[in-house]
Structures are given as C-alpha cells and as structure tokens.
Protein backbone atom coordinates (compact mmCIF):
# COMPACT_ATOMS: atom_id res chain seq x y z
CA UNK A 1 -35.27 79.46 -57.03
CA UNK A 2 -36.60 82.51 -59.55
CA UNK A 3 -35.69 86.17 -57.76
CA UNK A 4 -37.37 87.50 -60.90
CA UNK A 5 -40.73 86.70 -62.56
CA UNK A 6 -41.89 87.55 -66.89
CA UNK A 7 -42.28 90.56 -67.63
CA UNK A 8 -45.43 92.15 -66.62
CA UNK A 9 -46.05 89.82 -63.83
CA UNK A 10 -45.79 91.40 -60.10
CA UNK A 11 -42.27 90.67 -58.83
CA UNK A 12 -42.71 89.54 -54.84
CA UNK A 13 -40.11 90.93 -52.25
CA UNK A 14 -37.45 88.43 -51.17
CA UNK A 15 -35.75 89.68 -48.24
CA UNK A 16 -32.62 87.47 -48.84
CA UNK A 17 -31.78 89.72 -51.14
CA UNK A 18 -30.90 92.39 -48.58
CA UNK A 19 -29.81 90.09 -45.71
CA UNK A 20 -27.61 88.23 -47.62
CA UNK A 21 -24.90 91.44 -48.85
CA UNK A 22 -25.23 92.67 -44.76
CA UNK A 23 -24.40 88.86 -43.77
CA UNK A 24 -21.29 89.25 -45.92
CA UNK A 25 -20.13 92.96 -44.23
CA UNK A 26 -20.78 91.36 -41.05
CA UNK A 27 -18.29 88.24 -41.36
CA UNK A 28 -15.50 90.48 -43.14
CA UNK A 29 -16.16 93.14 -40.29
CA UNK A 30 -15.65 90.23 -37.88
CA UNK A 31 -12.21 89.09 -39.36
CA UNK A 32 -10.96 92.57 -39.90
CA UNK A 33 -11.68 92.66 -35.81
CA UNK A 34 -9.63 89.50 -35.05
CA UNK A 35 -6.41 90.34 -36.88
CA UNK A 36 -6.47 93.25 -35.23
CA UNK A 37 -7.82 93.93 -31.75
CA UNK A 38 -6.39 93.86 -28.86
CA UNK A 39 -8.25 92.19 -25.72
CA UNK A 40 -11.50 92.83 -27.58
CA UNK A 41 -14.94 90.65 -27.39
CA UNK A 42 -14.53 88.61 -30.53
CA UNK A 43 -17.47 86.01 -30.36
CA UNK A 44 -20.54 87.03 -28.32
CA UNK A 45 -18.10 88.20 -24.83
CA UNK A 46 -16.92 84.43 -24.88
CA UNK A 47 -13.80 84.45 -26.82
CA UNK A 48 -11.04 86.63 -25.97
CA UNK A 49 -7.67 87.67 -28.05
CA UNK A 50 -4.67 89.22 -26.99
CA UNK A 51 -2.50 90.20 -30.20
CA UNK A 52 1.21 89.25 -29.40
CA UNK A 53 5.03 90.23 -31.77
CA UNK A 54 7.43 88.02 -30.82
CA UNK A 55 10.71 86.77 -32.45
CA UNK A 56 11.35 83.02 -33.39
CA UNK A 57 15.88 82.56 -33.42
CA UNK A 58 16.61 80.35 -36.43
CA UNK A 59 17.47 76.91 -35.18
CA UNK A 60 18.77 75.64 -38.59
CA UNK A 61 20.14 77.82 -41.13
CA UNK A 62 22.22 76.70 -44.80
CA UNK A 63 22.85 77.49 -47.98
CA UNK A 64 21.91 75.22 -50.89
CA UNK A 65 24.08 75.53 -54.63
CA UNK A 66 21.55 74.35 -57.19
CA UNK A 67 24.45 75.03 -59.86
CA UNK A 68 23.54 75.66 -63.14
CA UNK A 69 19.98 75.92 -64.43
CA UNK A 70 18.26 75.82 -67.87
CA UNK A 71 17.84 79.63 -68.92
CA UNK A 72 15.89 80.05 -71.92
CA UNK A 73 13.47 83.22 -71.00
CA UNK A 74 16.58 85.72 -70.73
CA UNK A 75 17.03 89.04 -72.67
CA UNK A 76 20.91 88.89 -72.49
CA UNK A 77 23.08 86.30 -72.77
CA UNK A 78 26.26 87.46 -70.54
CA UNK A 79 29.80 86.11 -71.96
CA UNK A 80 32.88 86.30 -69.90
CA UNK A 81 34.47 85.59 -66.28
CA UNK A 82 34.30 87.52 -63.22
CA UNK A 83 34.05 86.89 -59.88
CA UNK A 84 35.16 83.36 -60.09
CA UNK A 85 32.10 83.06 -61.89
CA UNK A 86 32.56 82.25 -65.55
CA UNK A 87 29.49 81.99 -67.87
CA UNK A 88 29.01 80.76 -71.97
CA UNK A 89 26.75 81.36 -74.72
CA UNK A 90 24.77 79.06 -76.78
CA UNK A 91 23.08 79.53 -80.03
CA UNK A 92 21.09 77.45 -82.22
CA UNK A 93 19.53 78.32 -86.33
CA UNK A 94 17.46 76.20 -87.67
CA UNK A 95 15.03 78.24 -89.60
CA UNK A 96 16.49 78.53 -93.40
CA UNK A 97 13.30 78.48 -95.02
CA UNK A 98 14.65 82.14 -96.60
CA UNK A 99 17.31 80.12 -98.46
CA UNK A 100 14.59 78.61 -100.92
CA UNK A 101 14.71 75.40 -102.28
CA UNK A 102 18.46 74.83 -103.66
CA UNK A 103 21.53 76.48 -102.70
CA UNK A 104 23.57 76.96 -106.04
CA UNK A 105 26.64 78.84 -104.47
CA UNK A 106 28.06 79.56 -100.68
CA UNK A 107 29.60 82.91 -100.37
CA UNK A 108 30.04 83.64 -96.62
CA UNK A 109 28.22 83.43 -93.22
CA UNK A 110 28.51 86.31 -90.05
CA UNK A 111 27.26 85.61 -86.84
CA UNK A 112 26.68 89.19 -85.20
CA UNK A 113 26.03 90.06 -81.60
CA UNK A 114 24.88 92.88 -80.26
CA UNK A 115 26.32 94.11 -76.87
CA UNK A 116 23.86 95.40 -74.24
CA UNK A 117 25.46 96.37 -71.20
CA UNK A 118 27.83 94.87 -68.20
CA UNK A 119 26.56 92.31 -65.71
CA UNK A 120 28.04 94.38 -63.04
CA UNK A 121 27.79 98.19 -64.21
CA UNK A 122 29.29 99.27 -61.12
CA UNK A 123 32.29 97.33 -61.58
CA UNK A 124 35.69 99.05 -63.27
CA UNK A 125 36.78 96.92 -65.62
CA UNK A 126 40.63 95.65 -66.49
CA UNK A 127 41.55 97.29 -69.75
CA UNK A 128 43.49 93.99 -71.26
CA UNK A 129 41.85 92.16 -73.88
CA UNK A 130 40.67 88.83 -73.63
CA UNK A 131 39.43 86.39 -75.75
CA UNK A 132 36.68 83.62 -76.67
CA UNK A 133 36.46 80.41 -78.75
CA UNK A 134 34.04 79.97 -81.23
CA UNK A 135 32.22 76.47 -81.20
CA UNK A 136 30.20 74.31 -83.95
CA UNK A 137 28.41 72.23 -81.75
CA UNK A 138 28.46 68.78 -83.36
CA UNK A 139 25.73 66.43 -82.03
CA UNK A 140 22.27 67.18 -81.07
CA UNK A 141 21.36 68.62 -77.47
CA UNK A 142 17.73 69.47 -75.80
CA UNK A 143 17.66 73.16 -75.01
CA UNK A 144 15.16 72.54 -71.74
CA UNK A 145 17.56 70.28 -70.26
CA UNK A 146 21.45 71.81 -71.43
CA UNK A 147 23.30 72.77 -68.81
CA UNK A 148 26.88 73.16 -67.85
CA UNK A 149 27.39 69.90 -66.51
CA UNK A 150 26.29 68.44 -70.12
CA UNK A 151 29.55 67.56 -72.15
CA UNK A 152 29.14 68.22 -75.87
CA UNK A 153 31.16 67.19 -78.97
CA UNK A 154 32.20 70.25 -80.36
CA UNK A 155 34.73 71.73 -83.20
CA UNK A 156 36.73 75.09 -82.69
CA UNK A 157 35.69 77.42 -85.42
CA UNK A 158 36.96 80.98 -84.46
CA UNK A 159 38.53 82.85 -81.62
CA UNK A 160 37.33 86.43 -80.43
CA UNK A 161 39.09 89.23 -79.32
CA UNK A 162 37.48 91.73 -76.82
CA UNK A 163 39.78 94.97 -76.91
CA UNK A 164 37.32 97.18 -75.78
CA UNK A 165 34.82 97.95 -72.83
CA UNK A 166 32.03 99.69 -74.60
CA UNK A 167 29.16 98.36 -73.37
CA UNK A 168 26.93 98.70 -76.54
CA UNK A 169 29.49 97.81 -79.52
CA UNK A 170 28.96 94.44 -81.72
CA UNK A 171 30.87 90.87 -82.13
CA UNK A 172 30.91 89.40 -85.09
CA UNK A 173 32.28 86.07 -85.84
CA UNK A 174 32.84 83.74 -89.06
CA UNK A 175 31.09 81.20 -90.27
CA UNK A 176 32.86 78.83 -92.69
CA UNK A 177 31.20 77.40 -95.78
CA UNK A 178 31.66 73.81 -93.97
CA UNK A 179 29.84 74.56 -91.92
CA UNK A 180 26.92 76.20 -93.53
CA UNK A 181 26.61 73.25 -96.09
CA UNK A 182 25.92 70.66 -92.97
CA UNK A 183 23.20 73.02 -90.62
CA UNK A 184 20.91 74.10 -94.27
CA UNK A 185 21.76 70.88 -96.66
CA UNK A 186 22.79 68.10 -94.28
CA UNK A 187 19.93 69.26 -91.74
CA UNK A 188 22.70 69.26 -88.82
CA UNK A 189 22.09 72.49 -87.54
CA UNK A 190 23.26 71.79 -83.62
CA UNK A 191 23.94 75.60 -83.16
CA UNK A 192 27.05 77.29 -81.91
CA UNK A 193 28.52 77.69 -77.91
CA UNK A 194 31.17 80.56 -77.24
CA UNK A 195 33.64 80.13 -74.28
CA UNK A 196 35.47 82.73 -72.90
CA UNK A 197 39.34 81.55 -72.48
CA UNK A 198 41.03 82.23 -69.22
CA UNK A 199 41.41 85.73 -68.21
CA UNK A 200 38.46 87.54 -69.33
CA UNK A 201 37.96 90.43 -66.75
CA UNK A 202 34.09 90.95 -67.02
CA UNK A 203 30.90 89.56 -67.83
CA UNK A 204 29.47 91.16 -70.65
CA UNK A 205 25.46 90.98 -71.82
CA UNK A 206 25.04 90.55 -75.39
CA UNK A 207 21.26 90.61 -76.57
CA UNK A 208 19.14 87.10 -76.83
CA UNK A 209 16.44 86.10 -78.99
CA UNK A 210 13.65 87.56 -76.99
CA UNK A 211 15.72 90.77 -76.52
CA UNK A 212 12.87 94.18 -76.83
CA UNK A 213 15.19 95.59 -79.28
CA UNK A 214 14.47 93.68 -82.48
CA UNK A 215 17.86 95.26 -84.12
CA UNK A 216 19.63 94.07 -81.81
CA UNK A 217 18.31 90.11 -81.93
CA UNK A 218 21.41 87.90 -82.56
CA UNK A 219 21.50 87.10 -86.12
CA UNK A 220 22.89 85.21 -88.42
CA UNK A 221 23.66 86.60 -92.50
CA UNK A 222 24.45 84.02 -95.27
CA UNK A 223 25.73 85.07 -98.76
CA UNK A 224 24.80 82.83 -101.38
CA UNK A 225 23.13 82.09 -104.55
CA UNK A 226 19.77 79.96 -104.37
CA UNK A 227 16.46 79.05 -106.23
CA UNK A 228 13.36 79.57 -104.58
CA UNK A 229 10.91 77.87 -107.17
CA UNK A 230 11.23 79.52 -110.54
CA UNK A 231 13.51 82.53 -109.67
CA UNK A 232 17.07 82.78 -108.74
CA UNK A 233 18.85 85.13 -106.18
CA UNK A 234 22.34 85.56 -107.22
CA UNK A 235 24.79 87.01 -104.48
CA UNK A 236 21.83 87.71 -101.67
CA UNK A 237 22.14 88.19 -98.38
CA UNK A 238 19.41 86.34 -96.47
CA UNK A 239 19.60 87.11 -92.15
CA UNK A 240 18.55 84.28 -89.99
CA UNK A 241 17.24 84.61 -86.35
CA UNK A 242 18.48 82.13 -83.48
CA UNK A 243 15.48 79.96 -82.39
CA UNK A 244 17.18 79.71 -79.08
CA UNK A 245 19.69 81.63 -77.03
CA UNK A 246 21.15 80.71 -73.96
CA UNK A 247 23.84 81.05 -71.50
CA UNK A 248 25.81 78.34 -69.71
CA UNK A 249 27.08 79.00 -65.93
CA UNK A 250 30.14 77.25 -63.90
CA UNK A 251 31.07 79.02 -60.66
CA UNK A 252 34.36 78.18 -58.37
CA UNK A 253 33.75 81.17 -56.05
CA UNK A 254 34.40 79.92 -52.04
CA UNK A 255 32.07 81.35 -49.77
CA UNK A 256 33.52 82.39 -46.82
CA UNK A 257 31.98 80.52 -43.66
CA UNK A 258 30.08 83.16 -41.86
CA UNK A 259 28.09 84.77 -44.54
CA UNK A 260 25.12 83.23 -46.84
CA UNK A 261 24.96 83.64 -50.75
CA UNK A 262 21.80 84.18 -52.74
CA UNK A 263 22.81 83.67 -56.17
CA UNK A 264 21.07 84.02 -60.19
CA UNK A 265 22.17 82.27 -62.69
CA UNK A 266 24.32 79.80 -61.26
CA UNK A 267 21.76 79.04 -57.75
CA UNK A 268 22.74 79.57 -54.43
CA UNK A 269 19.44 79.39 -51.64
CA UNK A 270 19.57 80.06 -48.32
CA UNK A 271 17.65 77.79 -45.95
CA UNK A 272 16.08 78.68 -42.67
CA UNK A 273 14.16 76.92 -40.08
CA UNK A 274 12.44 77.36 -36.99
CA UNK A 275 10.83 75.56 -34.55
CA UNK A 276 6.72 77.14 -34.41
CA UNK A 277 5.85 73.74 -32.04
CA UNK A 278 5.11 75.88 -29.02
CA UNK A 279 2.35 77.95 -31.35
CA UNK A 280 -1.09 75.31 -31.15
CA UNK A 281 -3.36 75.47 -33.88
CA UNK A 282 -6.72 75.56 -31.69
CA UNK A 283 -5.37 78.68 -29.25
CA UNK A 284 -3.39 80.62 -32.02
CA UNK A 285 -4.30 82.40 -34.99
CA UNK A 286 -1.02 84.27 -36.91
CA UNK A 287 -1.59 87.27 -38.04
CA UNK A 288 2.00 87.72 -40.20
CA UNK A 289 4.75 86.10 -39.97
CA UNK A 290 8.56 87.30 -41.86
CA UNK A 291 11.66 86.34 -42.35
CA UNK A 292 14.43 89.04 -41.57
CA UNK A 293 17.42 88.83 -43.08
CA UNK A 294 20.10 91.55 -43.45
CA UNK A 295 22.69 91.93 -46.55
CA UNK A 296 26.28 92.75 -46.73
CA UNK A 297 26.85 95.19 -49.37
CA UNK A 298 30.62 94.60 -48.28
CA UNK A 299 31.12 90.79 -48.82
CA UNK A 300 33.27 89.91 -51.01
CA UNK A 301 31.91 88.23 -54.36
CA UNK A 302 29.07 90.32 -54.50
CA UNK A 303 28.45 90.62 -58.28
CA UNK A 304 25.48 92.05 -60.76
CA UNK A 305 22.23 93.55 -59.27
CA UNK A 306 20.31 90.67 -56.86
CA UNK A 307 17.96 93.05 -55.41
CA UNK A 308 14.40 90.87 -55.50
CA UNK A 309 14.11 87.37 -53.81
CA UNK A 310 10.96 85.59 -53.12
CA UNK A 311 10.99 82.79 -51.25
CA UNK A 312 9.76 78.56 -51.50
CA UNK A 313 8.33 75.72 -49.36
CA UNK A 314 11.08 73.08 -48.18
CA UNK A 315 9.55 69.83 -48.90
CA UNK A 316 12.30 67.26 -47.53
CA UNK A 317 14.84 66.96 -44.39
CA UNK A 318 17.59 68.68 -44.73
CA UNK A 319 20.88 69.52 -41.91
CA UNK A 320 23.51 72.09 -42.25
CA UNK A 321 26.03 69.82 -43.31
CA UNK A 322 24.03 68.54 -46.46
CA UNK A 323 21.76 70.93 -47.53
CA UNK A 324 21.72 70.51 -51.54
CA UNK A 325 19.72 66.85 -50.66
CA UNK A 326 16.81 68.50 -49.82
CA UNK A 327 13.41 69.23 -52.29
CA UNK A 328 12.17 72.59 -52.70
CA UNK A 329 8.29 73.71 -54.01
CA UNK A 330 7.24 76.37 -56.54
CA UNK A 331 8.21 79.98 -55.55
CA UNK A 332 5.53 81.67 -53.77
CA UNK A 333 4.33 84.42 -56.23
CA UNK A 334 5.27 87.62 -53.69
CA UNK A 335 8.54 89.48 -54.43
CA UNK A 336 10.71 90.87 -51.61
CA UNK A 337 13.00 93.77 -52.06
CA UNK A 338 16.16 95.44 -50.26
CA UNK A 339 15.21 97.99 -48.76
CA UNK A 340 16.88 101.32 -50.06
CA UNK A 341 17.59 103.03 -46.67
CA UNK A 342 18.63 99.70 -44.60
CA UNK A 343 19.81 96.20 -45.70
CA UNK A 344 16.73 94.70 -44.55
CA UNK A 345 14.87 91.85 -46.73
CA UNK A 346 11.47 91.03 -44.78
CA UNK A 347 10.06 87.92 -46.13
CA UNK A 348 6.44 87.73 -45.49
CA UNK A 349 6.10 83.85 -45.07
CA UNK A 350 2.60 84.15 -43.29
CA UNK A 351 0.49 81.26 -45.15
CA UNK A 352 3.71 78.74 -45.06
CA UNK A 353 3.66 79.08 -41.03
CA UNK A 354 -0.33 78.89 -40.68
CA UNK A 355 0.47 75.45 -42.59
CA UNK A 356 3.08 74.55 -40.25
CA UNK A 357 0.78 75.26 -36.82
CA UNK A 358 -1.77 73.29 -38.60
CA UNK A 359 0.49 70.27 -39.90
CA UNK A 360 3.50 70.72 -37.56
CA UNK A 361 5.05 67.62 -39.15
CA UNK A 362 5.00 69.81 -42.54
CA UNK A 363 7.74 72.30 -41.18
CA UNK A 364 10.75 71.52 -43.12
CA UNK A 365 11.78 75.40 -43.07
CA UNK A 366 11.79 77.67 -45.93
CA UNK A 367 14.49 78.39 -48.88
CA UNK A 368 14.68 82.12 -50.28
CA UNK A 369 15.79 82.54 -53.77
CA UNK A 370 16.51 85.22 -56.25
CA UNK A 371 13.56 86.24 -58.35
CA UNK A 372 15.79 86.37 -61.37
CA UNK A 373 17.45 83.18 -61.29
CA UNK A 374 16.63 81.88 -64.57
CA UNK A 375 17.32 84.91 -66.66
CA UNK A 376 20.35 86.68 -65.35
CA UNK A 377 23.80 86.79 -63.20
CA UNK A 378 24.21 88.25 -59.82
CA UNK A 379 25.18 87.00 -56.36
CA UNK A 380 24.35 88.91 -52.81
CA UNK A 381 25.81 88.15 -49.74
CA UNK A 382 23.75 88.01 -46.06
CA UNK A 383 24.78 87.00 -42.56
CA UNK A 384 23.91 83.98 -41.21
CA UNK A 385 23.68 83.04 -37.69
CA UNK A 386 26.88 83.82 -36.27
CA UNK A 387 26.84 87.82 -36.47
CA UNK A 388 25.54 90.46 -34.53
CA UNK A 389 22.44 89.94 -33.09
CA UNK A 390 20.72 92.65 -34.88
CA UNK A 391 21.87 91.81 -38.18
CA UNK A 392 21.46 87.71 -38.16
CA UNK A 393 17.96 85.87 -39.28
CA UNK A 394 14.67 85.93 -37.26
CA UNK A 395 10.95 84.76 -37.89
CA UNK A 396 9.15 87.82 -36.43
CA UNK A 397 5.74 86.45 -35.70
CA UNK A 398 2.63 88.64 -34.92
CA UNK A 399 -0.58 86.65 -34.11
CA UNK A 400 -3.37 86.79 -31.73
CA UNK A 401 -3.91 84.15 -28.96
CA UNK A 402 -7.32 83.48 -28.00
CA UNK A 403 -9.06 81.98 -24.70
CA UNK A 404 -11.02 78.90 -24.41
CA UNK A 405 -13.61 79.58 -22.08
C-alpha cells in the first residue's frame, strides 16, 4: 500500500496514519500503568493488580574458583606476589621486519618495561627487595588458550632485582645474542615469561601492549648491523613492539568459611539460588527483581580495587559442596557497583527471574562476577549466609499479582 501518490496528483487522507502513532501511546501508557499501580483497573474493570515487595532467603549459596583465565585485553601486566596471590608476565616479538633482510652483526638486545602503578595502591609496601627470573620460552604456545596451568619448556636468561617502590620507574632486562639469532634468523621467536621468586611483597603493574601511553608500550631494542636491500645500517638501534602481553595468575589464598570471594584475574564467583516456584507465570507479572549482597571491607585477603560486578545465567546443577562443576552463560551486559555510602551491591536480575516463572525448570540460580576479570587483579570479600540477617544475601522481588476473574 502507497500513503503517497506522483507529484501533482491529489494525495487522499488515510486515517491510519493518525490512529496508528495514538495506538502506540495507548499500549505504552497501558504498561507504564501495570508496573506501577496499585489496585488499579488494568483491562476494561476486569483485571485487577495489587503491586507486592517481598524478600526471597537464598536456599543455595557457593562460591565457584574458575582459576586462571586467558587475559589478553589488559593495559597492565602486574608482576609480583601478594596476598597469597602470585601473578607472571608473558611476552612475545615476532615482528622484525625493521631488521631488513640480513643481519651482518649482533650487538645487544634490552627488553624495557615501563612501571604503571601498584595493584593495591592502598597497600604499604615491605621495603626489601625482591627479585624475578627472566625466561626464553622455548617451544611454541597459543596465546588464547595459555594459562597457568600450561607447563612450558623454558631457559633462565636473567634475574631482576626490585629495590625500589616507585610506582612509575622502568625494568630493563638483557637479552643475549643467543637468543636474538634463534627468534629473527631461526624464526623461533616463542617470547619471554618473568616469574617473581619467593618473597616479592607486592604486585606491581607494568604497561602492556595496548597500554594508552604509547611511550610506555613494552619494547624491545636490538643493536646490530643489517642490510635492508641495497643499503646498510651499521651499529642501529631498531625498537620492536610485543605482539602480545599477558599475565599469568596462581592463587593459594584460603578463604575463610563464612565469607564469599569475588575475585579478577585469578576467578572466584559467587553462586546464589532461590526457589521463585511459589510465583505462577499466569497470576504474576515481576516488576524487578535484585540480588543484595553486602561486602566486607574488613576480610582479610581483600586485595586491588573490585568495585564493579555484573552478574551471569547458571546453566547446569550445581550443590554447595561442588560448585566449580557447574556451566555458566555470557555476562549480562549491566554493571553493578558498591555503593559509596553502604556496602550494598544490588544486582538487578529482573529478566533472568521472568525466565525462571516462565520455565521454572530453567532456575539453576545465578553466578555474580567481577566486571574486570579478564584484565586485572583484585579480590572482595562478602558474607554469605551465615551472618547477620541484615547483611547476608536476599532476592528482593517487586511484582504485581493480578486477578483472574
């Protein structure tokens, strides 16, 4: 159907045109009514709602340790040990086109890092020095799937001395000639992993590859002499950029029995169920439903800056004895903050429960994560069940039940 006719031919009237906008205002009028009156008319005087806030008790409640996960999207790459928590970096270079086509003399190679800060700022930090060992990684490894758990072949090349605490100041580290000759002319570039030795007092954040400060990029500066087609560089300095930065998490931290861990970088989830079976689907509509939980800023083994959680679908049976069996879906794309005056986290779950009134069989619970999980270090603390009841979890549910005439 034509609203509109050539030009100078009369145009007739349609008057769908000007019911169909009012027909809209109408239906969003009407479900602006239901999620929000109380005891009103909502369907021609036959339909009735009530709007009810009540609080669901968790029936099930765990925490799930994911471990180590694949962290390639980070701006820092934190070296050290703290908390029980002890975390490496990897490097790889494999872009030497800037070498040209022959390599007539090695000189020298320099790693350099640049330091950007403290996992934990707010921590004060043991004076002693520590050190690190200095890796050539020796056999080929797939950066989307490396993770802690993944043994390498590896040969010591350096150790590293942190003396200081600055925050900002650089590490550089030696590269032997060795080991130049087999990443450019043997093509067996594998890239380089730093451990930090027992006794290192603090994480520290060194800038990655995708790092906003592009002097501060990790680098890597060769001395030599090369031909690049007809010309010859004697004694230049060419600087190669990592093609992928990483760091590698382990964590032997205990967590004590009555408190719950959210944790980035090395994953901890909490896990929380309810039972909604007493809601039905064709007398109920929910209006919002959340997730309170409550922090403790005085746990021990708090560490870094976990401040914003979202949360995921459950997909799979879990119980509290074996929670890290269990699936769990994408994150839901809603971010959830501590609040600054309280140590409230609300959790606005509201289309994961309308799915679990409508498929009751679906409700496996829900898992809150950290949003930062894959790109930094931190680990928050929350009570679980056992504590006060004002401070442990609840689903507070607000909906409106209807009457069927």
């Amino acid at each position: 159907m034509s609203f509109y006719k050539r030009a100078g031919t009369p145009a007739s009237f349609n008057p769908f045109l000007l019911i169909l906008p009012l027909s809209i205002l109408m239906i969003l009028s009407g479900c602006a009514q239901y999620d929000n009156e109380v005891g009103g008319s909502l369907v021609d005087n036959e339909v009735t709602g009530e709007l009810k806030d009540t609080l669901f008790q968790v029936d099930r409640v765990a925490m799930m340790t994911r471990g180590d996960l694949v962290k390639l999207n980070a701006a820092n790459i934190p070296l050290g040990i703290q908390e029980e928590l002890t975390s490496d970096i990897v490097l790889r270079f494999t872009e030497f086109n800037a070498l040209g086509d022959t390599i007539l003399e090695w000189r020298s190679g320099t790693l350099k890092l640049f330091g950007n800060g403290f996992v934990d700022s707010s921590e004060t930090f043991d004076p002693a020095s520590w050190s690190a060992v200095v890796y050539r990684i020796d056999e080929s490894w797939d950066p989307i799937e490396l993770t802690n758990e993944d043994t390498l072949m590896m040969t010591p090349l350096d150790t590293i001395e942190f003396i200081t605490s600055d925050p900002f100041d650089s590490v550089e580290v030696s590269i032997d000639t060795l080991t130049l000759k087999s990443w450019v002319e043997d093509t067996l570039a594998y890239g380089i992993r730093i451990s930090p030795l027992p006794g290192a007092g603090f994480l520290k954040n060194f800038a990655s590859r995708l790092a906003s400060n592009a002097e501060k990029l990790p680098v890597l500066k060769i001395d030599a002499t090369f031909r690049k087609g007809e010309e010859t560089y004697t004694d230049s300095v060419v600087t190669i950029y990592s093609d992928v930065s990483s760091f590698l998490t382990s964590d032997s931290f205990q967590v004590a029995g009555d408190r719950l861990y959210v944790g980035a970088g090395y994953s901890r989830l909490m896990l929380f169920h309810t039972d909604f079976s007493t809601l039905l689907s064709n007398t109920v509509s929910l209006n919002k439903v959340e997730v309170f939980v409550h922090t403790d800023s005085t746990a021990v083994g708090m560490l870094g800056e976990t401040n914003i959680f979202t949360v995921a679908q459950i997909r799979y049976g879990w119980s509290n004895s074996d929670p890290d069996t269990t699936t769990i879906g994408s994150s839901s794309s809603r971010l959830f903050n501590v609040s600054e005056d309280t140590s409230l986290v609300r959790l606005d779950i509201t289309p994961l429960a309308r799915l679990w009134v409508a498929e009751p069989d679906s409700n496996y619970g829900v898992a809150v994560r950290s949003f930062n999980e894959f790109t930094t270090i931190g680990r928050r603390a929350f009570y679980d069940n056992s504590a006060d009841s004002l401070l442990r979890p609840v689903f507070r549910v607000v909906y409106t039940e209807f009457d069927i005439p």
